[in-house]
PDB file of N, CA and C in Angstrom:
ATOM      1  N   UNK A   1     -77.881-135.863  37.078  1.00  0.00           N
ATOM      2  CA  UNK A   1     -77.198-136.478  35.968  1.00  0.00           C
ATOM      3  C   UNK A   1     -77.491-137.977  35.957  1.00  0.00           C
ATOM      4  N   UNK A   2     -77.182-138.743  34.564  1.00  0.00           N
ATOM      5  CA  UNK A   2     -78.047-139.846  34.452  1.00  0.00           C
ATOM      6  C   UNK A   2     -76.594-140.583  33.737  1.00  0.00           C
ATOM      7  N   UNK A   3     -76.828-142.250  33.563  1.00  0.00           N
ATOM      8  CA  UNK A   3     -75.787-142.680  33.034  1.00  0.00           C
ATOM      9  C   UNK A   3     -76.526-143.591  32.594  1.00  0.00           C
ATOM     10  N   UNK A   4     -76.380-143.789  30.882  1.00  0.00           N
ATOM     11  CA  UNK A   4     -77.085-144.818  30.011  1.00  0.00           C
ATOM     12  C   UNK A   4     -76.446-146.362  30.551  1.00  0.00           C
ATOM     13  N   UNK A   5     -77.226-147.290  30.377  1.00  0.00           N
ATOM     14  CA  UNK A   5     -76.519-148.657  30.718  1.00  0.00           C
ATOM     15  C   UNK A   5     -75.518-149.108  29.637  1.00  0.00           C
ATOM     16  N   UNK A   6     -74.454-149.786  29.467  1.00  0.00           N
ATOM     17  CA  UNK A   6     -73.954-150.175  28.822  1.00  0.00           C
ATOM     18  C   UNK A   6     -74.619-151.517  28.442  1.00  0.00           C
ATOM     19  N   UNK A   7     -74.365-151.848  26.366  1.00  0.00           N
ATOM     20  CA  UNK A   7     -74.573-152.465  25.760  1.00  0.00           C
ATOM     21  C   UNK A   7     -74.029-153.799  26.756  1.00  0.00           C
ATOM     22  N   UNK A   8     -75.213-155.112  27.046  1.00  0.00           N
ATOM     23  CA  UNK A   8     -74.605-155.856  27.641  1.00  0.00           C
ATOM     24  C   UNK A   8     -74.635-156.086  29.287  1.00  0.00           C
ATOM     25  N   UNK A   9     -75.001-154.670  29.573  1.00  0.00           N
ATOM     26  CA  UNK A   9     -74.955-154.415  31.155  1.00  0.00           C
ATOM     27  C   UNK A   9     -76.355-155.433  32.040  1.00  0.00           C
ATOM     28  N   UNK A  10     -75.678-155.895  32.905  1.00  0.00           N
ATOM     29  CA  UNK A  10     -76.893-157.179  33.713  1.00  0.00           C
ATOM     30  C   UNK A  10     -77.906-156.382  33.964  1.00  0.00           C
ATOM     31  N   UNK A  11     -78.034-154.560  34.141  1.00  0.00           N
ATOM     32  CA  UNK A  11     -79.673-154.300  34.735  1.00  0.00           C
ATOM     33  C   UNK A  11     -80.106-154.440  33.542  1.00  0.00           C
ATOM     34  N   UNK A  12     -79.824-154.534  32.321  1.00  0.00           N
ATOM     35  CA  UNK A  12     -80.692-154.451  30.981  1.00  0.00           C
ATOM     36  C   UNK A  12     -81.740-155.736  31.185  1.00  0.00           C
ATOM     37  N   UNK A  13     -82.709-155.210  31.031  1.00  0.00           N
ATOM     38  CA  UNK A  13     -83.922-156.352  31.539  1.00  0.00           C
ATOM     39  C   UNK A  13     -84.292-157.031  32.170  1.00  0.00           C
ATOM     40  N   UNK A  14     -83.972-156.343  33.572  1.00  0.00           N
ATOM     41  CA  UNK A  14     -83.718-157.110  34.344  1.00  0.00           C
ATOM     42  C   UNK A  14     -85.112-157.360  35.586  1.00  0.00           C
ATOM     43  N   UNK A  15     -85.533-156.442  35.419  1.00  0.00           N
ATOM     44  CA  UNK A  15     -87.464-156.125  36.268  1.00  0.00           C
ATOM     45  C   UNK A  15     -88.105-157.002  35.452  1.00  0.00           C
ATOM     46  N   UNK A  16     -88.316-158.040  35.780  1.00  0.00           N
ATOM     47  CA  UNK A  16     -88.999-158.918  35.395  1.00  0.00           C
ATOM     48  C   UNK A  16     -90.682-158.976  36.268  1.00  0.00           C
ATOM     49  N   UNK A  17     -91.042-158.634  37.303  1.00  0.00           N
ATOM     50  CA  UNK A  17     -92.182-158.581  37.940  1.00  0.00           C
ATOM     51  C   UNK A  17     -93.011-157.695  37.780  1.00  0.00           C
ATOM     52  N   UNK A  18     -93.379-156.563  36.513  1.00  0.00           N
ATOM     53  CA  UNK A  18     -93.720-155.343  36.528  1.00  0.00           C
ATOM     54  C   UNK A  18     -94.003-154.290  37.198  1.00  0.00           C
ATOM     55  N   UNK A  19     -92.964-154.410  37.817  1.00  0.00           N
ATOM     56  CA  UNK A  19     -93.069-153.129  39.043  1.00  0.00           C
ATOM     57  C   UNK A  19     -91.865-151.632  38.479  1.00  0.00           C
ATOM     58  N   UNK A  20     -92.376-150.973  37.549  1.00  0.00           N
ATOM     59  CA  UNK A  20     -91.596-149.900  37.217  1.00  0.00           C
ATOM     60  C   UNK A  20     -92.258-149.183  36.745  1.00  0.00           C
ATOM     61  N   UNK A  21     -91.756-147.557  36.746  1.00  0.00           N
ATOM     62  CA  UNK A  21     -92.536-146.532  35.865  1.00  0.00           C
ATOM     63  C   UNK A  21     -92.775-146.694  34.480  1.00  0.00           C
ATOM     64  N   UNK A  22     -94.086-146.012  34.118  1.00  0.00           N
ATOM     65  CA  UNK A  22     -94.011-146.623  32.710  1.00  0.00           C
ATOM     66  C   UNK A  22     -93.411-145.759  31.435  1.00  0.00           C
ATOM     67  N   UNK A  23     -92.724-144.908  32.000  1.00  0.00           N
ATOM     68  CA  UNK A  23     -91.607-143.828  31.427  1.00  0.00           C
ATOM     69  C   UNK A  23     -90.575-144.066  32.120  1.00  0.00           C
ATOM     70  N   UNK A  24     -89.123-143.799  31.323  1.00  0.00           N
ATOM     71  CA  UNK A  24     -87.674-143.391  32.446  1.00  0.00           C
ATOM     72  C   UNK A  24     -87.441-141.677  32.669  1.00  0.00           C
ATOM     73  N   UNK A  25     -86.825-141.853  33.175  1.00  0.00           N
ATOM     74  CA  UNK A  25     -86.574-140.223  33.544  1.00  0.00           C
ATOM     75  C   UNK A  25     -86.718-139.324  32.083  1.00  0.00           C
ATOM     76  N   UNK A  26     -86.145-140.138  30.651  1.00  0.00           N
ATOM     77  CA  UNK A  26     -86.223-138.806  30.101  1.00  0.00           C
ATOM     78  C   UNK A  26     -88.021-138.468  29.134  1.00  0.00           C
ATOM     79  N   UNK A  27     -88.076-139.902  29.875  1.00  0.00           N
ATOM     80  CA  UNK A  27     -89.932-139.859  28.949  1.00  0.00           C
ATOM     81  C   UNK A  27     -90.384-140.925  28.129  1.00  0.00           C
ATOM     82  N   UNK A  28     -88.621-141.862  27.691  1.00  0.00           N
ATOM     83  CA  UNK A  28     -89.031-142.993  27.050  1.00  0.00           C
ATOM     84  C   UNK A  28     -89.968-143.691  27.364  1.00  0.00           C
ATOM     85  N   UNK A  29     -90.315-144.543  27.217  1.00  0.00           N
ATOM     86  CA  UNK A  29     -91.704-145.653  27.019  1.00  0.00           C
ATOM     87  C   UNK A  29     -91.083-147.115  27.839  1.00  0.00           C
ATOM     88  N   UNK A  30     -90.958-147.158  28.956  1.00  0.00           N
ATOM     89  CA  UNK A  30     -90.480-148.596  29.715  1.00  0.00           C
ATOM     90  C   UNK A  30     -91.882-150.108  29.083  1.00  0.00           C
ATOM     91  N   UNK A  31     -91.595-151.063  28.414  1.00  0.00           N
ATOM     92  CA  UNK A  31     -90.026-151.525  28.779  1.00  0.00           C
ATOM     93  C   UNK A  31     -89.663-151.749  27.618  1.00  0.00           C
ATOM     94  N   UNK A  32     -88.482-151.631  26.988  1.00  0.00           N
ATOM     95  CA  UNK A  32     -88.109-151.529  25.998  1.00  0.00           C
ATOM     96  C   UNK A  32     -87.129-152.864  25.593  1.00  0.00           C
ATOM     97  N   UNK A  33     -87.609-153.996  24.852  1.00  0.00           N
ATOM     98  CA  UNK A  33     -87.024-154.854  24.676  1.00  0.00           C
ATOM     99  C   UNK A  33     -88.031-156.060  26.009  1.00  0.00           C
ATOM    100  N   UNK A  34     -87.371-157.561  26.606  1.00  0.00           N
ATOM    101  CA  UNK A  34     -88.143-158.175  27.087  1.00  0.00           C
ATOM    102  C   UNK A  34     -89.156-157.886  28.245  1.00  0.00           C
ATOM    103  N   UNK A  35     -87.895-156.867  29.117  1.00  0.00           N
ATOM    104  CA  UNK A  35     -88.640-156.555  30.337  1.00  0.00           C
ATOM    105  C   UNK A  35     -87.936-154.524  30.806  1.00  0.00           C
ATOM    106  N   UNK A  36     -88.539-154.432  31.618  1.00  0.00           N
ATOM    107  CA  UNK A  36     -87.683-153.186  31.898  1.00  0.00           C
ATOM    108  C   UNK A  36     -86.249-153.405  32.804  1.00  0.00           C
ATOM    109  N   UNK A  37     -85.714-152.376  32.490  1.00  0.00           N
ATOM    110  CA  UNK A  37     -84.418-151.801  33.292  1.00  0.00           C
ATOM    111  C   UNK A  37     -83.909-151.187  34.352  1.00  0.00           C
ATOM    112  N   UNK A  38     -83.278-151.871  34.773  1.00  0.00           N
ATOM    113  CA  UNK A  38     -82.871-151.136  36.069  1.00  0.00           C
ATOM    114  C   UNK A  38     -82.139-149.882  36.497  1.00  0.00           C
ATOM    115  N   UNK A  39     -82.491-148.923  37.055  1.00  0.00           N
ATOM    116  CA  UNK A  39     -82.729-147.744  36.782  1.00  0.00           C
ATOM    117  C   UNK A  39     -83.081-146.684  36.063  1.00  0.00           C
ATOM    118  N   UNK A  40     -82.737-145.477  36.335  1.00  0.00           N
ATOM    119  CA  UNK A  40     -83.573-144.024  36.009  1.00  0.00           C
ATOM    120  C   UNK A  40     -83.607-143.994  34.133  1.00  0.00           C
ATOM    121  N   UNK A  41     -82.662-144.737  33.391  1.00  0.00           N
ATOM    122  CA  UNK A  41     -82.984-145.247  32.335  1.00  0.00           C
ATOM    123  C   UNK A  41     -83.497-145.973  31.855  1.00  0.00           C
ATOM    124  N   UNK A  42     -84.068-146.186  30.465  1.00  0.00           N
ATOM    125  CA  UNK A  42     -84.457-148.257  29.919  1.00  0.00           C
ATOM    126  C   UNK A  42     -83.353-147.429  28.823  1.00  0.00           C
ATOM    127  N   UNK A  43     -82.877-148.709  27.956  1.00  0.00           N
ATOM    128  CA  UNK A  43     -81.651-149.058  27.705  1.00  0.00           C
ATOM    129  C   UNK A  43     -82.017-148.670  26.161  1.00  0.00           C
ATOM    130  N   UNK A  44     -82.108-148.026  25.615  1.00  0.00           N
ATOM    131  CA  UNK A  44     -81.767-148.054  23.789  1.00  0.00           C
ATOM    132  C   UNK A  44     -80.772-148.144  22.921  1.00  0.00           C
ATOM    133  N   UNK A  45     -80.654-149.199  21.985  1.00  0.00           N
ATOM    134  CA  UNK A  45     -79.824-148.679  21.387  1.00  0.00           C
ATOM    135  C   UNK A  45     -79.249-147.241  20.691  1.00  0.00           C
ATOM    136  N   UNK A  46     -78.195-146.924  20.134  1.00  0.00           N
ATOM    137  CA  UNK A  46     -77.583-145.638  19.988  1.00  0.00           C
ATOM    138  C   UNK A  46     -78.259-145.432  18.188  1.00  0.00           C
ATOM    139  N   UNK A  47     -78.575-146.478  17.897  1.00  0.00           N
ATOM    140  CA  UNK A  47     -79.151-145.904  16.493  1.00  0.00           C
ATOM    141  C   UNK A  47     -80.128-146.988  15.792  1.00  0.00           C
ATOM    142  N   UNK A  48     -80.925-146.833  15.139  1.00  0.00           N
ATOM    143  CA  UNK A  48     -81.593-147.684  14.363  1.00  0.00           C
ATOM    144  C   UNK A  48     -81.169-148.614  13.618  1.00  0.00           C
ATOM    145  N   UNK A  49     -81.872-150.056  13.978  1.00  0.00           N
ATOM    146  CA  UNK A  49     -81.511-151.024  13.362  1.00  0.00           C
ATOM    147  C   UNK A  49     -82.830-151.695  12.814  1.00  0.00           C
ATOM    148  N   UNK A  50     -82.837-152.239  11.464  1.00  0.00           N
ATOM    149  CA  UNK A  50     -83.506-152.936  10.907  1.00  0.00           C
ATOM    150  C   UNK A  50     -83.265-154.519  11.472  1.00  0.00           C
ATOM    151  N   UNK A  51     -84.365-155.229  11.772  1.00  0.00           N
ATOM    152  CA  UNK A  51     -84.388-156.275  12.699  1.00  0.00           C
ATOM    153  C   UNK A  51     -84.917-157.354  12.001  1.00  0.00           C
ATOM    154  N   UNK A  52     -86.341-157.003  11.299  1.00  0.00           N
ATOM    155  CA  UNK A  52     -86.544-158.446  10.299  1.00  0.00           C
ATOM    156  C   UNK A  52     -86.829-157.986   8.578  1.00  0.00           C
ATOM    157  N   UNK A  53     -86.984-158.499   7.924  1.00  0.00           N
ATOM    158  CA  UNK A  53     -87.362-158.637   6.816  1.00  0.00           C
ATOM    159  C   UNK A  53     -88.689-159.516   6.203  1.00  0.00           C
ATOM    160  N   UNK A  54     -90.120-159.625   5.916  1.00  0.00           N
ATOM    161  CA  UNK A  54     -90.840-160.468   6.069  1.00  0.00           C
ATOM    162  C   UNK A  54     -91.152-160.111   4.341  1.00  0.00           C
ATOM    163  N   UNK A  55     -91.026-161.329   3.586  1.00  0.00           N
ATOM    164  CA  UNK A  55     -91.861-161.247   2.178  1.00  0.00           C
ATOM    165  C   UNK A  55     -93.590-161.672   2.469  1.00  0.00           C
ATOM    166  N   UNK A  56     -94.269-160.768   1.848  1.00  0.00           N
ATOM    167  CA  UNK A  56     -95.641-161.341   1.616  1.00  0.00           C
ATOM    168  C   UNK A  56     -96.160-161.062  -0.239  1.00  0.00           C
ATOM    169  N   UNK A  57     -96.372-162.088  -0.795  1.00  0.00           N
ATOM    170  CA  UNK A  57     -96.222-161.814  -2.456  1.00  0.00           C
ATOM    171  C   UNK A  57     -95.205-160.818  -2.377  1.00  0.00           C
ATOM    172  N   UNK A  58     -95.685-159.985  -3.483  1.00  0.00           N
ATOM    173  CA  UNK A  58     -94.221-158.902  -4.126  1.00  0.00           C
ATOM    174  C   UNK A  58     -94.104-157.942  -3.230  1.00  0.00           C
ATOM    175  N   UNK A  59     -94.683-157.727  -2.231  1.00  0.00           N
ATOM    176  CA  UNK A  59     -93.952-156.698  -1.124  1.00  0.00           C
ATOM    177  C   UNK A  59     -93.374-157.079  -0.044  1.00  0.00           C
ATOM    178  N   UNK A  60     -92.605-156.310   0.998  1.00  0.00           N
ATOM    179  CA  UNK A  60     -91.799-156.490   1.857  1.00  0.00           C
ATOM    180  C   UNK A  60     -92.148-155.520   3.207  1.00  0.00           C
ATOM    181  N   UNK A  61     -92.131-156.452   3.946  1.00  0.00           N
ATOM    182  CA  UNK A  61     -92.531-155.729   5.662  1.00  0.00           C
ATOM    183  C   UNK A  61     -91.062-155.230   6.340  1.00  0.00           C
ATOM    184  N   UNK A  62     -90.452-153.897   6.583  1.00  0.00           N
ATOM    185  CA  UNK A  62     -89.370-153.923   7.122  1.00  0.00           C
ATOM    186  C   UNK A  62     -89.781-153.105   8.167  1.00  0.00           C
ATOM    187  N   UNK A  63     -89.241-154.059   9.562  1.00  0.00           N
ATOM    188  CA  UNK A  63     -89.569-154.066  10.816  1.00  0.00           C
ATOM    189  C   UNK A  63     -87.847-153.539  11.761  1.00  0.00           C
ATOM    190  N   UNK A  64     -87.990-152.813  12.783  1.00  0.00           N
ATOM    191  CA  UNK A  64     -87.167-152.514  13.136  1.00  0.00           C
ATOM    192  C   UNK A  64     -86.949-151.407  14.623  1.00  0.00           C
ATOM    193  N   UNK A  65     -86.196-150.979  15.235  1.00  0.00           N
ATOM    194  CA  UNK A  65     -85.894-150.571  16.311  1.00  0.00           C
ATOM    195  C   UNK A  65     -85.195-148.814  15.949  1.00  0.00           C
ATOM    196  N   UNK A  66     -85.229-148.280  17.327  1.00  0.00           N
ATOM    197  CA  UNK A  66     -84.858-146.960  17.367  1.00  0.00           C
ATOM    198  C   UNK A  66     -85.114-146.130  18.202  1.00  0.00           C
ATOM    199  N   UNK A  67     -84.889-144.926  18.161  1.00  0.00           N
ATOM    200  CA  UNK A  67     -85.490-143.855  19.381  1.00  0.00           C
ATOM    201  C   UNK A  67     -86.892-143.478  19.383  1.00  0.00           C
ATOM    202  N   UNK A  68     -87.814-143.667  20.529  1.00  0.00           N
ATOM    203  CA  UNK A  68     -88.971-143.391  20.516  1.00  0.00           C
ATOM    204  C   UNK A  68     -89.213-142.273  20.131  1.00  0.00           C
ATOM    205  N   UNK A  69     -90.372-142.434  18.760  1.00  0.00           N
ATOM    206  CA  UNK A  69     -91.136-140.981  18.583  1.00  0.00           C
ATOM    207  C   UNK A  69     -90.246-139.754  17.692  1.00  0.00           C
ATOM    208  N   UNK A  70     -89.375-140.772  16.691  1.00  0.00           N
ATOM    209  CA  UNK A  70     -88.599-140.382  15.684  1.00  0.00           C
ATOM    210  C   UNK A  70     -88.435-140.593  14.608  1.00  0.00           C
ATOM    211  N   UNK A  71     -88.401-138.979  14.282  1.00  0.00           N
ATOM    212  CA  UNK A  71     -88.707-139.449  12.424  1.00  0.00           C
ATOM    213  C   UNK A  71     -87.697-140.568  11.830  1.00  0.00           C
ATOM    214  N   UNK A  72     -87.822-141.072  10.855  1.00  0.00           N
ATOM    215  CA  UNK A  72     -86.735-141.974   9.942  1.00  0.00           C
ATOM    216  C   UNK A  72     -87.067-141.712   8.888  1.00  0.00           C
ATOM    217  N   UNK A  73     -86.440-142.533   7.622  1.00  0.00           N
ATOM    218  CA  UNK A  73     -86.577-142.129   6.252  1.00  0.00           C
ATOM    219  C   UNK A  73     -86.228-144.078   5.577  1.00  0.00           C
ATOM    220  N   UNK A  74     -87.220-144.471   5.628  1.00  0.00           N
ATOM    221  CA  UNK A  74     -86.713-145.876   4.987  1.00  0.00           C
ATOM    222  C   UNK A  74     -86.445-145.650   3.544  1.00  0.00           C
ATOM    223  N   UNK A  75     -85.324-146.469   2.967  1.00  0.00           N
ATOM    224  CA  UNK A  75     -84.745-146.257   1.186  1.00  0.00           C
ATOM    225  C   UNK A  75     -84.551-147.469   1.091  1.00  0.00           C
ATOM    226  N   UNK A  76     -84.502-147.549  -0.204  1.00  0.00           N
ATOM    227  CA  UNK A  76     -84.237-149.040  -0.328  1.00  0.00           C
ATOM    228  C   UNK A  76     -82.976-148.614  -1.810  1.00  0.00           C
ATOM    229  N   UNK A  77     -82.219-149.610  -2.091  1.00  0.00           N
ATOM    230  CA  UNK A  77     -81.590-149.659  -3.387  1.00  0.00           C
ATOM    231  C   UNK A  77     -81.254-151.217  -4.134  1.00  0.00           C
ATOM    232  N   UNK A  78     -80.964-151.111  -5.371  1.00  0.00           N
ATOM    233  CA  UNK A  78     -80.851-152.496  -6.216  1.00  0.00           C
ATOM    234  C   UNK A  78     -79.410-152.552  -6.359  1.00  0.00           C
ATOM    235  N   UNK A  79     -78.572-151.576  -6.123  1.00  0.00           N
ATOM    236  CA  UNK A  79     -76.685-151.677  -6.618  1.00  0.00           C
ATOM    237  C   UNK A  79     -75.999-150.768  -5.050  1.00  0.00           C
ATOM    238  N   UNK A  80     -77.103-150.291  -4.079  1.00  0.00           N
ATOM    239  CA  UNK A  80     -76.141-150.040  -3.344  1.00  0.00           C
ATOM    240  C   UNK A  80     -75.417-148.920  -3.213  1.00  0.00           C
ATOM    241  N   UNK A  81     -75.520-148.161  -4.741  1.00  0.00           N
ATOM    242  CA  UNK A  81     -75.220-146.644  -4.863  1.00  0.00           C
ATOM    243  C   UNK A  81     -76.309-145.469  -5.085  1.00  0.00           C
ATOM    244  N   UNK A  82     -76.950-145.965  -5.850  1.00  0.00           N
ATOM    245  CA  UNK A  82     -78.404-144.887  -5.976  1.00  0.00           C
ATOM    246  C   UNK A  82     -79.387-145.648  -4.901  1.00  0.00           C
ATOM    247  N   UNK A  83     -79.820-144.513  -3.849  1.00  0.00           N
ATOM    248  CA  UNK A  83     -81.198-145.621  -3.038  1.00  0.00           C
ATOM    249  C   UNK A  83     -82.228-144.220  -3.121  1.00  0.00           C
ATOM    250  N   UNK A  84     -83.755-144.751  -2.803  1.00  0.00           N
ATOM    251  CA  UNK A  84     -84.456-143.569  -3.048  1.00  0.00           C
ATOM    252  C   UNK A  84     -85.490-144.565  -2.166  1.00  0.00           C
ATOM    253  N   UNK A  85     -86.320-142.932  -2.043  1.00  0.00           N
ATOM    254  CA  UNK A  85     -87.015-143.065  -0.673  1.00  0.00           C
ATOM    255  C   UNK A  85     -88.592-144.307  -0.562  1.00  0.00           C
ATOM    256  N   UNK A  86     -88.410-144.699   0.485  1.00  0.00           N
ATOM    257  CA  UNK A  86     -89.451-145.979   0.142  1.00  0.00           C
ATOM    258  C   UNK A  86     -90.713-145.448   1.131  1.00  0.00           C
ATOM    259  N   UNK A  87     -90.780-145.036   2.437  1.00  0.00           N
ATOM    260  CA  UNK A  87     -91.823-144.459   3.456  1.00  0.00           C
ATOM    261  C   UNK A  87     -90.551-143.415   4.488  1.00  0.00           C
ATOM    262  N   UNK A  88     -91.325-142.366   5.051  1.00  0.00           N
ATOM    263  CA  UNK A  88     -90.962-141.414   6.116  1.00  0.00           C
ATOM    264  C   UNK A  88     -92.391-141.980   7.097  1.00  0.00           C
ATOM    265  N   UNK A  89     -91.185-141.564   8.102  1.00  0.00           N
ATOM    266  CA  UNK A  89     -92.268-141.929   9.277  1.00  0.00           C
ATOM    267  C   UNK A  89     -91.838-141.801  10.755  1.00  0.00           C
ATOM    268  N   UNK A  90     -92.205-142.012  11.688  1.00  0.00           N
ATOM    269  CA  UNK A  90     -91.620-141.853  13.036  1.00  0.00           C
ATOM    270  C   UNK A  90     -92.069-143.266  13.363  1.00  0.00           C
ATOM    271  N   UNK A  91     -90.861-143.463  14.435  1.00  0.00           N
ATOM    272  CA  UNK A  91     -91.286-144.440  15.630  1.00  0.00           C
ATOM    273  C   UNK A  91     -92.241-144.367  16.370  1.00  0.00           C
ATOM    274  N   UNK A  92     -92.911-145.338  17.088  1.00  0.00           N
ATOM    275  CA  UNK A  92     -93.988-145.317  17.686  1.00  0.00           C
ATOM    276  C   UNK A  92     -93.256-145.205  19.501  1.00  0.00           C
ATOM    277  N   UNK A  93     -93.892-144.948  20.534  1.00  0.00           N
ATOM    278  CA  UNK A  93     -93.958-144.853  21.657  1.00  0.00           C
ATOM    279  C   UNK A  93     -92.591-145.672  22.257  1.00  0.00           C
ATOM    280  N   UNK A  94     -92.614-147.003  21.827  1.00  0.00           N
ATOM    281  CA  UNK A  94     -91.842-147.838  21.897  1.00  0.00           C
ATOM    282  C   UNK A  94     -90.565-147.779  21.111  1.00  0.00           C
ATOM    283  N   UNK A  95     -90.292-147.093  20.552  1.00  0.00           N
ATOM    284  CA  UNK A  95     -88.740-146.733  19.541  1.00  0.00           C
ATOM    285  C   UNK A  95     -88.742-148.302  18.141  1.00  0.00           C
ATOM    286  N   UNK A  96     -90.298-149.010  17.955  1.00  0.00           N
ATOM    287  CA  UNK A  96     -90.272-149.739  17.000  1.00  0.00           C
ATOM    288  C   UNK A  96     -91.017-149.044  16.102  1.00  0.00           C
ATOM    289  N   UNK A  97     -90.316-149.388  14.362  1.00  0.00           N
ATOM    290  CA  UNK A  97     -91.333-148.964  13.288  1.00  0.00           C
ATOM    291  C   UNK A  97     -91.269-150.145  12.319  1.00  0.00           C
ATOM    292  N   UNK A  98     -92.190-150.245  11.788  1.00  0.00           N
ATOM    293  CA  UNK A  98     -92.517-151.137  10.721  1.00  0.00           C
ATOM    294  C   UNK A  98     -93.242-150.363   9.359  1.00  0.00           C
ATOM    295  N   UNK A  99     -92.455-150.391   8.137  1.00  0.00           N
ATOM    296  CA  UNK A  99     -92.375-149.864   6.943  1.00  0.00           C
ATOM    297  C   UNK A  99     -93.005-151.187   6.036  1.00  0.00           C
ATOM    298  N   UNK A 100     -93.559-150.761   4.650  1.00  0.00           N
ATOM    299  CA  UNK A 100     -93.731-151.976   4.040  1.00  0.00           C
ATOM    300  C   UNK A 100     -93.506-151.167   2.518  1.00  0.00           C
ATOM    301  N   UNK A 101     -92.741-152.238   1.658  1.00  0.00           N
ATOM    302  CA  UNK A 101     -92.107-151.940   0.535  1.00  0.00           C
ATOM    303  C   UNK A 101     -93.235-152.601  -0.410  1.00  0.00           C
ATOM    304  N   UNK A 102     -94.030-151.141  -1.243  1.00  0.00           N
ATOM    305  CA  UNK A 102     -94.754-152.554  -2.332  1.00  0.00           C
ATOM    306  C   UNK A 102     -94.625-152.573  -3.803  1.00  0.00           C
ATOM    307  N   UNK A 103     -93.162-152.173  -4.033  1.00  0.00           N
ATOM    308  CA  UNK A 103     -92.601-152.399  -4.983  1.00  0.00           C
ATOM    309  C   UNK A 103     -92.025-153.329  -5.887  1.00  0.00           C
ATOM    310  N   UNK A 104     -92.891-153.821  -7.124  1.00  0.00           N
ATOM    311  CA  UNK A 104     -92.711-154.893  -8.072  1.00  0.00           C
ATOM    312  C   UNK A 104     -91.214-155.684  -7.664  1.00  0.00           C
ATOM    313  N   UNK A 105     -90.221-154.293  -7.220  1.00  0.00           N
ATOM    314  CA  UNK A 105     -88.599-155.195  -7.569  1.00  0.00           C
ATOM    315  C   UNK A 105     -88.095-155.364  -5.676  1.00  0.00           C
ATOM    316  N   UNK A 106     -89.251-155.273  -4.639  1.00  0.00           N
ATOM    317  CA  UNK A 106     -89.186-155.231  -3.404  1.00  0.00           C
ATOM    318  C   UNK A 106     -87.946-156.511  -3.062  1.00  0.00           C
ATOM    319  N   UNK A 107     -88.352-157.369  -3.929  1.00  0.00           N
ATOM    320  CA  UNK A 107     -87.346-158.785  -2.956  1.00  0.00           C
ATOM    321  C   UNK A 107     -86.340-158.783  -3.490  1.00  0.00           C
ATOM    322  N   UNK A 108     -85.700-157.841  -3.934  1.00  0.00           N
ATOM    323  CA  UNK A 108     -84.571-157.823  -5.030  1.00  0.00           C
ATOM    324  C   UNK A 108     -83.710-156.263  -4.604  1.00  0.00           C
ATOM    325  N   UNK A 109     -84.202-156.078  -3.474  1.00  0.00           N
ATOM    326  CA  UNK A 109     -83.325-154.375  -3.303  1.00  0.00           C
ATOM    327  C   UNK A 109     -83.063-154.744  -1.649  1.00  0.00           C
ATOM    328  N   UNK A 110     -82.017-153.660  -1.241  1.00  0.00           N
ATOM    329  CA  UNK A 110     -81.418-153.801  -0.232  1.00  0.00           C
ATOM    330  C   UNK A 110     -81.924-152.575   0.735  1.00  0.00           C
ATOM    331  N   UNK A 111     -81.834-152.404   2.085  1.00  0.00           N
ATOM    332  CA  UNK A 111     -82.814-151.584   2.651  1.00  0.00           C
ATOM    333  C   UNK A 111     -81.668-150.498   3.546  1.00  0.00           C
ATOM    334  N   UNK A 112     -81.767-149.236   4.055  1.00  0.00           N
ATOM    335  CA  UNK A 112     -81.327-148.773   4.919  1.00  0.00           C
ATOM    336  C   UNK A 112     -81.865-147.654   5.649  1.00  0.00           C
ATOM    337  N   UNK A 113     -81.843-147.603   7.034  1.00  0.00           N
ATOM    338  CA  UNK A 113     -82.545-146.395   7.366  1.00  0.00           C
ATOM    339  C   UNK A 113     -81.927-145.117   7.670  1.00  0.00           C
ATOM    340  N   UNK A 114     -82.079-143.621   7.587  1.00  0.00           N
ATOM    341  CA  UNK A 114     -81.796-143.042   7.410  1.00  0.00           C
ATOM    342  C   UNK A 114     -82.513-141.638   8.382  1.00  0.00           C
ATOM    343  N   UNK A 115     -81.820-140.853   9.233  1.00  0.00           N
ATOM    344  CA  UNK A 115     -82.645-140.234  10.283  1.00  0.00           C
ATOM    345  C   UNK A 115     -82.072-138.999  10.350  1.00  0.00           C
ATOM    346  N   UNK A 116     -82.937-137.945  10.074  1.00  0.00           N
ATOM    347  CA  UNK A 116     -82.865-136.913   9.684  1.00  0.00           C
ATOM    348  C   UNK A 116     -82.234-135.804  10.442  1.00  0.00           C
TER     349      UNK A 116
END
């Protein structure tokens, strides 16, 4: 049996010399965030978060965090009540994905992710 670190907890990044497996026990991808973690876990958050927002002309780069090697569903909406689908996709190795919006009304809608 295994016990996730708590949000906050001092082993969270705490291997700073690269001396760790390059998986944790359940297969994740070490190191997740600056450095790896101390023990049989590395530390993820519990759900996906959108992290930056980057304009380039009329489209939008949305960059963000999650469980390695999982589908998501990026949407975007203009009021917040109707949103519709912008890219599907999985996380990469590392539990990061980066989506890009290249929609005329991109800098003008609000984003959320959504996991199936």
């Amino acid at each position: 049996m295994t016990c996730s670190p708590l949000p906050g907890s001092p082993c969270i990044d705490a291997i700073t010399n690269g001396y760790y497996p390059p998986t944790d026990q359940r297969g994740f991808t070490r190191p997740y965030g600056k450095a790896a973690d101390v023990g049989a876990l590395e530390y993820y958050p519990s759900n996906f978060t959108i992290t930056s927002l980057t304009g380039a002309n009329s489209n939008w780069a949305v960059q963000g965090n999650g469980f390695p090697l999982t589908p998501y569903l990026l949407q975007s909406s203009s009021n917040l009540t109707t949103w519709s689908a912008v890219q599907t996709n999985a996380t990469g190795p590392n539990g990061l994905f980066e989506a890009l919006d290249t929609t005329s009304e991109a800098s003008q809608r609000f984003y959320r992710i959504s996991v199936p």
